[in-house]
PDB file of N, CA and C in Angstrom:
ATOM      1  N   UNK A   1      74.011  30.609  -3.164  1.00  0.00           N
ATOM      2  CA  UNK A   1      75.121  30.605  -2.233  1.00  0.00           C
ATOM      3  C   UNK A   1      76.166  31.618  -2.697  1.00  0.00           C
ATOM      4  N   UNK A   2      76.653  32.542  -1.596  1.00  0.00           N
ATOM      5  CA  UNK A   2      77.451  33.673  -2.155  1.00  0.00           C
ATOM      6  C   UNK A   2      79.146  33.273  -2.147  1.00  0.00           C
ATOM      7  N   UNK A   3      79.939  32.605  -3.218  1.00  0.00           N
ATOM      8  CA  UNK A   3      81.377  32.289  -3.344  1.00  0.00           C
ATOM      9  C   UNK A   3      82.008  32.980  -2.430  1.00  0.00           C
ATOM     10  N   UNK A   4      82.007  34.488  -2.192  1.00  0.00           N
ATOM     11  CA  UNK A   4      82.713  34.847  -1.019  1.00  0.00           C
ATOM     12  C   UNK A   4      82.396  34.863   0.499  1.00  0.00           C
ATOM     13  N   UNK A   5      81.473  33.987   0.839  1.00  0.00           N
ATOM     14  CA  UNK A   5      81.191  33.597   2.530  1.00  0.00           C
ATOM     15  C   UNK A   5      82.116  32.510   2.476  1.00  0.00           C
ATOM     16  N   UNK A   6      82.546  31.181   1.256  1.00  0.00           N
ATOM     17  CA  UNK A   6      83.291  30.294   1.367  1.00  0.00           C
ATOM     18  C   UNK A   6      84.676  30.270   1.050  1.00  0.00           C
ATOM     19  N   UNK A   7      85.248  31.830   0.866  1.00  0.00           N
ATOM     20  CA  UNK A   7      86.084  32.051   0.279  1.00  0.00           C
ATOM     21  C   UNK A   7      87.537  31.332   1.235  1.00  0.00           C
ATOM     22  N   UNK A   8      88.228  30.651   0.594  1.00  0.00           N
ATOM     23  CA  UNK A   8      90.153  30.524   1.420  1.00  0.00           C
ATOM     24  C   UNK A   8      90.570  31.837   1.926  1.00  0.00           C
ATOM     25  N   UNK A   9      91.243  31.827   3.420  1.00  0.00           N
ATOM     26  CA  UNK A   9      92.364  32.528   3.184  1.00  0.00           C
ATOM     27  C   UNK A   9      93.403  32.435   2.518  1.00  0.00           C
ATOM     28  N   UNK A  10      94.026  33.814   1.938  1.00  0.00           N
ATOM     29  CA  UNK A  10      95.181  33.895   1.305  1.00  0.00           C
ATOM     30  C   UNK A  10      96.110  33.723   2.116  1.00  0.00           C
ATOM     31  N   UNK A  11      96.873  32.543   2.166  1.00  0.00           N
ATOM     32  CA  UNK A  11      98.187  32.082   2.976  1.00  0.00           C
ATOM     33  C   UNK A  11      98.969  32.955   2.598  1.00  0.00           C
ATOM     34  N   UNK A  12     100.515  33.534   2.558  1.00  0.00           N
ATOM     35  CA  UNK A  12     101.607  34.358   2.446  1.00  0.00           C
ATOM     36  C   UNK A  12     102.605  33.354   2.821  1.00  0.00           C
ATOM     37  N   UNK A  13     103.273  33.024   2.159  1.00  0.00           N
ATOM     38  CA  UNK A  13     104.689  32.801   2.150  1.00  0.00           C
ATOM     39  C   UNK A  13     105.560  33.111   2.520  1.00  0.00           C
ATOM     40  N   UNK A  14     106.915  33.192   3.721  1.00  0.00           N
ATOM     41  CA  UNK A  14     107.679  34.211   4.014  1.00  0.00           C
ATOM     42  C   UNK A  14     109.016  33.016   4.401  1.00  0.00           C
ATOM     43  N   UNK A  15     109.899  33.860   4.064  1.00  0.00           N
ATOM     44  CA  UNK A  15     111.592  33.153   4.264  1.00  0.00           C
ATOM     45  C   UNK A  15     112.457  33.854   5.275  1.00  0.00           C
ATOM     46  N   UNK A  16     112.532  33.620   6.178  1.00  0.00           N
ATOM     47  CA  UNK A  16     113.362  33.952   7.886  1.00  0.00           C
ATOM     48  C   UNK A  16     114.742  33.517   7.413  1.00  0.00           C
ATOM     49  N   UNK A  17     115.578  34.245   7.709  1.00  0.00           N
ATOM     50  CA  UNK A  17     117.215  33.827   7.973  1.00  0.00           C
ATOM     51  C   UNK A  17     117.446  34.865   9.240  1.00  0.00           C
ATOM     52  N   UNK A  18     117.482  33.510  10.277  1.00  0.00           N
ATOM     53  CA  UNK A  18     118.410  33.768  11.209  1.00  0.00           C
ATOM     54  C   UNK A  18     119.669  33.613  11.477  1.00  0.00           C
ATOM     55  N   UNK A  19     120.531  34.519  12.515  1.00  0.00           N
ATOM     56  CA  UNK A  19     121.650  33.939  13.044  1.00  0.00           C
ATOM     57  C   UNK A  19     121.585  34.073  14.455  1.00  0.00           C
ATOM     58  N   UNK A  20     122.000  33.035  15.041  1.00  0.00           N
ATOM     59  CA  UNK A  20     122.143  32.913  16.831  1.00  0.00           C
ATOM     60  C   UNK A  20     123.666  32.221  16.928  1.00  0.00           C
ATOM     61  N   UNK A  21     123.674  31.948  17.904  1.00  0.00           N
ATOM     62  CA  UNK A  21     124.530  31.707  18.301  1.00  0.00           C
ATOM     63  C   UNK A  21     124.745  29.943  18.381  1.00  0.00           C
ATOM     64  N   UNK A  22     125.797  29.483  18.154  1.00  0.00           N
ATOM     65  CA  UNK A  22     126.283  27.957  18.084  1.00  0.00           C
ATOM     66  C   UNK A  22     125.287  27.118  19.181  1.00  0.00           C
ATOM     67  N   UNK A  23     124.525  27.127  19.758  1.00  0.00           N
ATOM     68  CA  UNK A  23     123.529  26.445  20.827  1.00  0.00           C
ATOM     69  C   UNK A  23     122.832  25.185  20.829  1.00  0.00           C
ATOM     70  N   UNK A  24     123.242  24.055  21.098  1.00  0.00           N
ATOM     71  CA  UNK A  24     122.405  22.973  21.070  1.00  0.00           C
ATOM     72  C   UNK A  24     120.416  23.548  21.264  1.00  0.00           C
ATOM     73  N   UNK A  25     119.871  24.291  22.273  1.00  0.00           N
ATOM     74  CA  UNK A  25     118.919  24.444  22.398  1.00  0.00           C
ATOM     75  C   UNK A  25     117.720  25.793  21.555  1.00  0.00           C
ATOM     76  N   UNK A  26     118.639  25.963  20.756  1.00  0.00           N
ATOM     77  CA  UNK A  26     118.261  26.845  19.346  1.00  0.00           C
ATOM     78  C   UNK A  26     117.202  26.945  18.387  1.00  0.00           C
ATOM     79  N   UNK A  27     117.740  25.749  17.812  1.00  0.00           N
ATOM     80  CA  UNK A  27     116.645  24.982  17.238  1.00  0.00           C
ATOM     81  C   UNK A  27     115.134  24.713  17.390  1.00  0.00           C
ATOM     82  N   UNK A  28     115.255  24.114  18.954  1.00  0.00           N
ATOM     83  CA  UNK A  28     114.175  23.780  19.553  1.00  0.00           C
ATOM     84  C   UNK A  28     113.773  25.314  20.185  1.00  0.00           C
ATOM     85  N   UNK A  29     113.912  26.159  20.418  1.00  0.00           N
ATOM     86  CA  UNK A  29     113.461  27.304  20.876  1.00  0.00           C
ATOM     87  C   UNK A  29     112.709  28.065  19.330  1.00  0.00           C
ATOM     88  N   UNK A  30     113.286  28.241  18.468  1.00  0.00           N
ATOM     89  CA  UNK A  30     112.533  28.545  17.007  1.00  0.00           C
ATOM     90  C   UNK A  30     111.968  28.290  16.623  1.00  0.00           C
ATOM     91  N   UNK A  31     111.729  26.719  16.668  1.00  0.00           N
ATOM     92  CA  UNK A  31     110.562  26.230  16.111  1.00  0.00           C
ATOM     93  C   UNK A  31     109.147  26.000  17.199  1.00  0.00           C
ATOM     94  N   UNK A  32     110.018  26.426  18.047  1.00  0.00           N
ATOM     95  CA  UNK A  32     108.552  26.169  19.257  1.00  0.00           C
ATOM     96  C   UNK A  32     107.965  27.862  18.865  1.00  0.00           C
ATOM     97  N   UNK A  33     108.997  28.752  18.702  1.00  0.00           N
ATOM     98  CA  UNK A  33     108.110  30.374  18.454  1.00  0.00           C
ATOM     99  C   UNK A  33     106.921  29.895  17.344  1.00  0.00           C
ATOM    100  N   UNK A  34     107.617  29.440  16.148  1.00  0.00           N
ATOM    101  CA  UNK A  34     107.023  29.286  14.743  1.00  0.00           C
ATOM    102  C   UNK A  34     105.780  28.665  15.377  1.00  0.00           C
ATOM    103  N   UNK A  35     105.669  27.514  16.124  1.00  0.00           N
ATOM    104  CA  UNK A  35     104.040  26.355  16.229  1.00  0.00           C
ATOM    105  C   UNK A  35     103.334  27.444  17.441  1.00  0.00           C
ATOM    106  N   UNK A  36     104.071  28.061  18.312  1.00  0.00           N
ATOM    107  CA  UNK A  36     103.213  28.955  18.976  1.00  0.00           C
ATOM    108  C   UNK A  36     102.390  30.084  18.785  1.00  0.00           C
ATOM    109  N   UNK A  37     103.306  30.346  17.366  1.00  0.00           N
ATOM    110  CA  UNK A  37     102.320  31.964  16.445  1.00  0.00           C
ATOM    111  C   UNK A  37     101.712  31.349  15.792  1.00  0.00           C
ATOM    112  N   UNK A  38     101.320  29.851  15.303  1.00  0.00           N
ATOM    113  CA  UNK A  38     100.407  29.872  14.548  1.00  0.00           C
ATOM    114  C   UNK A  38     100.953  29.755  12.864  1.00  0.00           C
ATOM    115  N   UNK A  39     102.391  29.707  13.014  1.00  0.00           N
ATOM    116  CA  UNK A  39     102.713  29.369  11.279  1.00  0.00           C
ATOM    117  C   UNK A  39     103.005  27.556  10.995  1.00  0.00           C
ATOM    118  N   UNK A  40     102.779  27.714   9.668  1.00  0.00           N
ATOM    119  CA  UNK A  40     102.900  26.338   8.925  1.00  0.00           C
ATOM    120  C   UNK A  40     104.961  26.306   8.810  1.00  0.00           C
ATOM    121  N   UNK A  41     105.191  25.418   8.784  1.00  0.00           N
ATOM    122  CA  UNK A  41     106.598  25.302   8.823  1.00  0.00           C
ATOM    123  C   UNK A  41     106.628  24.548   7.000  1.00  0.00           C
ATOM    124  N   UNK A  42     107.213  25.178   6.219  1.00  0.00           N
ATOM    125  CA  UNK A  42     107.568  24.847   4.415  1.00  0.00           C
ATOM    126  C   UNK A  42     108.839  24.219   4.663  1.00  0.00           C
ATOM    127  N   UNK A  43     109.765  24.942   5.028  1.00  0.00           N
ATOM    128  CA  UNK A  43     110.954  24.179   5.078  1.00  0.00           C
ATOM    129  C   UNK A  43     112.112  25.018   5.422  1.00  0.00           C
ATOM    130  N   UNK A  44     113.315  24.265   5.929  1.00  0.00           N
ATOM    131  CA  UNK A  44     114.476  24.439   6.963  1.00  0.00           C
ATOM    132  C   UNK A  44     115.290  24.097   6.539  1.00  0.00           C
ATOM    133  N   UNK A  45     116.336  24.759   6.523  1.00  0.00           N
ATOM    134  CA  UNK A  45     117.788  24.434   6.841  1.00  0.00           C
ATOM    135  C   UNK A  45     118.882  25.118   7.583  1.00  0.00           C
ATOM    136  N   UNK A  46     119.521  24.745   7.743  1.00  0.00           N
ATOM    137  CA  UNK A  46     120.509  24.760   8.930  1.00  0.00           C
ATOM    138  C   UNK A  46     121.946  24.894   8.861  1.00  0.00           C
ATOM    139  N   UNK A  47     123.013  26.044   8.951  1.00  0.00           N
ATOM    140  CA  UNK A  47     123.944  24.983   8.447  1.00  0.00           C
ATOM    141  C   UNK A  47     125.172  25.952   9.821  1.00  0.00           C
ATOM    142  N   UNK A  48     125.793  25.631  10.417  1.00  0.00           N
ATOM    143  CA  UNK A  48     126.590  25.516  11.075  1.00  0.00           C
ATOM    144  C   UNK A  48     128.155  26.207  11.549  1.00  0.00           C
ATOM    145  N   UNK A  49     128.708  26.952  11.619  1.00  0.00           N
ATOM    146  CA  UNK A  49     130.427  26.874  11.874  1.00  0.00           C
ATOM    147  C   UNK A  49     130.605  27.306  12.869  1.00  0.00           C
ATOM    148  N   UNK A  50     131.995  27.157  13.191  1.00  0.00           N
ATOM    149  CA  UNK A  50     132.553  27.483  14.506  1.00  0.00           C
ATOM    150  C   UNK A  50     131.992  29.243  15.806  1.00  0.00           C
ATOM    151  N   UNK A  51     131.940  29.510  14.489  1.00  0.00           N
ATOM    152  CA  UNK A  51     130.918  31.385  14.974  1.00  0.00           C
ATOM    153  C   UNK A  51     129.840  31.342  15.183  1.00  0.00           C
ATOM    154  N   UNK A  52     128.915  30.623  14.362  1.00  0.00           N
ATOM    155  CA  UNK A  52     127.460  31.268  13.657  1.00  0.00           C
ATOM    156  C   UNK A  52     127.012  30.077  13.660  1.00  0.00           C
ATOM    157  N   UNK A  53     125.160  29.972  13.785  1.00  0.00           N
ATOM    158  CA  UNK A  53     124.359  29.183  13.591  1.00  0.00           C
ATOM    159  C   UNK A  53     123.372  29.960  12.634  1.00  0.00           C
ATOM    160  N   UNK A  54     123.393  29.513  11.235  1.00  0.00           N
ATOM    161  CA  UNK A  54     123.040  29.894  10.453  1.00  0.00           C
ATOM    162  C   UNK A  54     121.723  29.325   9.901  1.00  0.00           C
ATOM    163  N   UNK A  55     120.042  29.497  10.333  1.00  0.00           N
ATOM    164  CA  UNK A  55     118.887  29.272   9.907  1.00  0.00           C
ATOM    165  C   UNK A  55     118.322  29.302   9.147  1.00  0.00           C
ATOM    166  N   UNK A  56     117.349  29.387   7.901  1.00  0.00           N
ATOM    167  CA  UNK A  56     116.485  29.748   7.001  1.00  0.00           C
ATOM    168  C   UNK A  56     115.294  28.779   6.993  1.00  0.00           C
ATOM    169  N   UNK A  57     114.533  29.276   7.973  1.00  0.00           N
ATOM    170  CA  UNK A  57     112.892  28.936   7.547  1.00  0.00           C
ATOM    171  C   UNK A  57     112.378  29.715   6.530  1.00  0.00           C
ATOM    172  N   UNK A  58     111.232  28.979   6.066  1.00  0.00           N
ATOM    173  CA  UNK A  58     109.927  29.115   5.127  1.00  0.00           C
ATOM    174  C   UNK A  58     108.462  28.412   5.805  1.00  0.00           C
ATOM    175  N   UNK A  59     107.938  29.962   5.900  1.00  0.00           N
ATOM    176  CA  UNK A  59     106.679  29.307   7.069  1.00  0.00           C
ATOM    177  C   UNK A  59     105.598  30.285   5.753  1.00  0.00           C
ATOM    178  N   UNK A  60     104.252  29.621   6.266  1.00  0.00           N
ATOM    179  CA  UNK A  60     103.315  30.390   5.511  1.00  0.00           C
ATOM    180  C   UNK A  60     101.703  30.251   6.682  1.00  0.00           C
ATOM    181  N   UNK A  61     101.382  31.721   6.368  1.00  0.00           N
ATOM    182  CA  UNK A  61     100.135  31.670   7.506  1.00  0.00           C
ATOM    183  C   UNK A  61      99.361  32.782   7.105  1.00  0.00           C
ATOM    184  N   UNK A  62      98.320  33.245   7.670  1.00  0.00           N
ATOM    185  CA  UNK A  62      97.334  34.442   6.714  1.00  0.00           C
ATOM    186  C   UNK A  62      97.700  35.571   7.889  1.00  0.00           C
ATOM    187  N   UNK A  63      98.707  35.201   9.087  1.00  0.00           N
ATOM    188  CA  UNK A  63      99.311  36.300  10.157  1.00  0.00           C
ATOM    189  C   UNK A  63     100.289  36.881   9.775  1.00  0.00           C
ATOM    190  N   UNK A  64     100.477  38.296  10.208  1.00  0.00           N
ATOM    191  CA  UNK A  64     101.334  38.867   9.107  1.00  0.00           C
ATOM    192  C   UNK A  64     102.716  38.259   9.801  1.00  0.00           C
ATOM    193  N   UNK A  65     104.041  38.516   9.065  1.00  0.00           N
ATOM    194  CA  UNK A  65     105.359  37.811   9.361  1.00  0.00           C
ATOM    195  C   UNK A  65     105.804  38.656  10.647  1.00  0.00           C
ATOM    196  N   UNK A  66     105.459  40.187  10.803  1.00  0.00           N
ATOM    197  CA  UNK A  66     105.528  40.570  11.779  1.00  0.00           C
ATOM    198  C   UNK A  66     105.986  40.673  13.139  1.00  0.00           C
ATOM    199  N   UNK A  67     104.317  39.772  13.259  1.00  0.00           N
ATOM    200  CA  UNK A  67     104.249  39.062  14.829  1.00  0.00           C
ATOM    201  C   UNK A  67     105.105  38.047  14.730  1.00  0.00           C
ATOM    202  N   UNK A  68     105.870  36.924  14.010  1.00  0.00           N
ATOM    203  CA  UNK A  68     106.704  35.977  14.179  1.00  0.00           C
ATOM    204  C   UNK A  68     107.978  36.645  14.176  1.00  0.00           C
ATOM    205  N   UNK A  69     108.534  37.437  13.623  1.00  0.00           N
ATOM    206  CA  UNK A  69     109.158  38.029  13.387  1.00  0.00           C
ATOM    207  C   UNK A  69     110.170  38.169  14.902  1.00  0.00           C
ATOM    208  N   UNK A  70     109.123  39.514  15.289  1.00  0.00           N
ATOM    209  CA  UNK A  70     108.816  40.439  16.393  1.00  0.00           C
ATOM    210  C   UNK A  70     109.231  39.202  17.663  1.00  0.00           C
ATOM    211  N   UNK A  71     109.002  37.818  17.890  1.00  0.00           N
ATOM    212  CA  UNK A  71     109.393  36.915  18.894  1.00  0.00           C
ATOM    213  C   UNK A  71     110.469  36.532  18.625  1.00  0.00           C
ATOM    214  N   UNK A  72     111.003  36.119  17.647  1.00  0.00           N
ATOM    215  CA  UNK A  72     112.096  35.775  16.982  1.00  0.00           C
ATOM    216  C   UNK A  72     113.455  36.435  17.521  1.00  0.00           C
ATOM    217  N   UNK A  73     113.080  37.538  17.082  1.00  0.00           N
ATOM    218  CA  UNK A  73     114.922  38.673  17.719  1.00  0.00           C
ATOM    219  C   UNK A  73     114.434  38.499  19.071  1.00  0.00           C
ATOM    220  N   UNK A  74     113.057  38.024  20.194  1.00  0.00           N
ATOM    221  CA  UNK A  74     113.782  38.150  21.626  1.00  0.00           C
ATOM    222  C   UNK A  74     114.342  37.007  22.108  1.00  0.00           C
ATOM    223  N   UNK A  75     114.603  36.034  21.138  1.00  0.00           N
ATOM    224  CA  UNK A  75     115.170  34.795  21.639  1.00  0.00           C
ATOM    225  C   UNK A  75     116.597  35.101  22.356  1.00  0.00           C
ATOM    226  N   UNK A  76     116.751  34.853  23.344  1.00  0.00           N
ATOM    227  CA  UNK A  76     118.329  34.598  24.209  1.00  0.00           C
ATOM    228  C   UNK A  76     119.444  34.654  22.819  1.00  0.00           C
ATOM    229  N   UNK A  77     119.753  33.428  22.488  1.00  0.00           N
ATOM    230  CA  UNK A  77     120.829  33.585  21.713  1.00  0.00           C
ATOM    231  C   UNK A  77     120.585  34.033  20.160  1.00  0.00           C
ATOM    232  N   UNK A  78     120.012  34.516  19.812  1.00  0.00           N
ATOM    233  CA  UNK A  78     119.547  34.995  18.221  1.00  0.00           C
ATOM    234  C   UNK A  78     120.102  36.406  18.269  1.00  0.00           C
ATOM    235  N   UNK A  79     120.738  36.518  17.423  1.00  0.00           N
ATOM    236  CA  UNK A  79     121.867  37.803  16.930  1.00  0.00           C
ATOM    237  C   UNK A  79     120.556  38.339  15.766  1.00  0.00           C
ATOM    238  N   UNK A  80     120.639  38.308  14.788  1.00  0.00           N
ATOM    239  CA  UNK A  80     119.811  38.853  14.256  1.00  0.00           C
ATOM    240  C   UNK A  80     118.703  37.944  13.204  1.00  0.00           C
ATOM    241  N   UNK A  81     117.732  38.647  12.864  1.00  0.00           N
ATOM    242  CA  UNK A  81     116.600  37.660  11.922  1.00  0.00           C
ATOM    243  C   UNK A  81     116.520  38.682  10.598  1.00  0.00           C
ATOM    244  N   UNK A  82     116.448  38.225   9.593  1.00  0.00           N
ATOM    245  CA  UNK A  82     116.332  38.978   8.180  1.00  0.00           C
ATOM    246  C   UNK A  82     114.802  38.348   7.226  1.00  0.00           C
ATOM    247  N   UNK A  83     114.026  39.420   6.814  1.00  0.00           N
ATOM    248  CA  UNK A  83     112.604  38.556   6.420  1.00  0.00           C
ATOM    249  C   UNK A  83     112.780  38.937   4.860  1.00  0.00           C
ATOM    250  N   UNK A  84     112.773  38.264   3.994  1.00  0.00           N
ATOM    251  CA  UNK A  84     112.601  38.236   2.315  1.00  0.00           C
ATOM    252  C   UNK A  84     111.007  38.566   2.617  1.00  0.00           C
ATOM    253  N   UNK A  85     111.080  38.741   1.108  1.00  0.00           N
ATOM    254  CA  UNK A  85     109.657  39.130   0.516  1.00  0.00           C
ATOM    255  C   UNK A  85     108.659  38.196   0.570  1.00  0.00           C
ATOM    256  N   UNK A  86     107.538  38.346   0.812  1.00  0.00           N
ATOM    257  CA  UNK A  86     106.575  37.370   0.840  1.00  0.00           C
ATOM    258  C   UNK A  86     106.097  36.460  -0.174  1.00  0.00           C
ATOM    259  N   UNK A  87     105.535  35.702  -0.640  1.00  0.00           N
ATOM    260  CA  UNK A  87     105.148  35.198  -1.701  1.00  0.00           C
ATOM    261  C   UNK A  87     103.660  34.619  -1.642  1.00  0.00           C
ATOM    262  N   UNK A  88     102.544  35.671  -1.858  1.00  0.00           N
ATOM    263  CA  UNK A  88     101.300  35.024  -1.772  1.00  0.00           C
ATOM    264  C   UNK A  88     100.721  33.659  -2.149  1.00  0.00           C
ATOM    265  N   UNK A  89      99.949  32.724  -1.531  1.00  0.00           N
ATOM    266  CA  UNK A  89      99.430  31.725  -1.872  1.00  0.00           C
ATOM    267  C   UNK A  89      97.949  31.784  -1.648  1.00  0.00           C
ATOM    268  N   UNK A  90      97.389  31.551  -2.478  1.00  0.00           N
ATOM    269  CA  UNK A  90      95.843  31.172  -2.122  1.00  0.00           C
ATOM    270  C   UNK A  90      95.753  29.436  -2.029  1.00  0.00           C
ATOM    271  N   UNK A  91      94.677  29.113  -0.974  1.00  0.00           N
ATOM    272  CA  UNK A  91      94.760  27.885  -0.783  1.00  0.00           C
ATOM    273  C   UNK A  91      93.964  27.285  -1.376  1.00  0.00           C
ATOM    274  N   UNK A  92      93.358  26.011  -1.778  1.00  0.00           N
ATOM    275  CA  UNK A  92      92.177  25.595  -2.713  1.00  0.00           C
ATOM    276  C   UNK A  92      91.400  24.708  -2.080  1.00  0.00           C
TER     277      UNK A  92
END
């Protein structure tokens, strides 16, 4: 049996900071992009003020950040998205 026909994809790691705008329906518009491209959701937070709605996901998927990316800035109220460096994972 040849180890690489059974081989994992290499997942990638990636950290999103958005900003949009103060919006009750925000939230739910981002994370519906994230389950529609196909990424794993790591973890969120959120934090709030009178200006700014301030995001930071951590999603990981073997698709490049790109394409999530790339949907992300056409959201209605999303001012801008910033992508950190990736952090490879192999899965086991």
């Amino acid at each position: 049996m040849n180890p690489q026909t059974h081989a994992q994809p290499a997942f990638a790691q990636h950290t999103l900071h958005i900003h949009a705008q103060p919006r009750p329906e925000v939230m739910e518009r981002v994370l519906r992009v994230v389950r529609h491209r196909g990424f794993n959701l790591c973890a969120l937070n959120m934090e709030q003020d009178c200006q700014q709605l301030r995001i930071t996901v951590t999603v990981e998927s073997v698709r490049p950040i790109q394409q999530l990316w790339s949907q992300l800035v056409k959201l209605v109220d999303v001012c801008r998205v910033d992508a950190l460096e990736q952090q490879p994972r192999i899965r086991a």
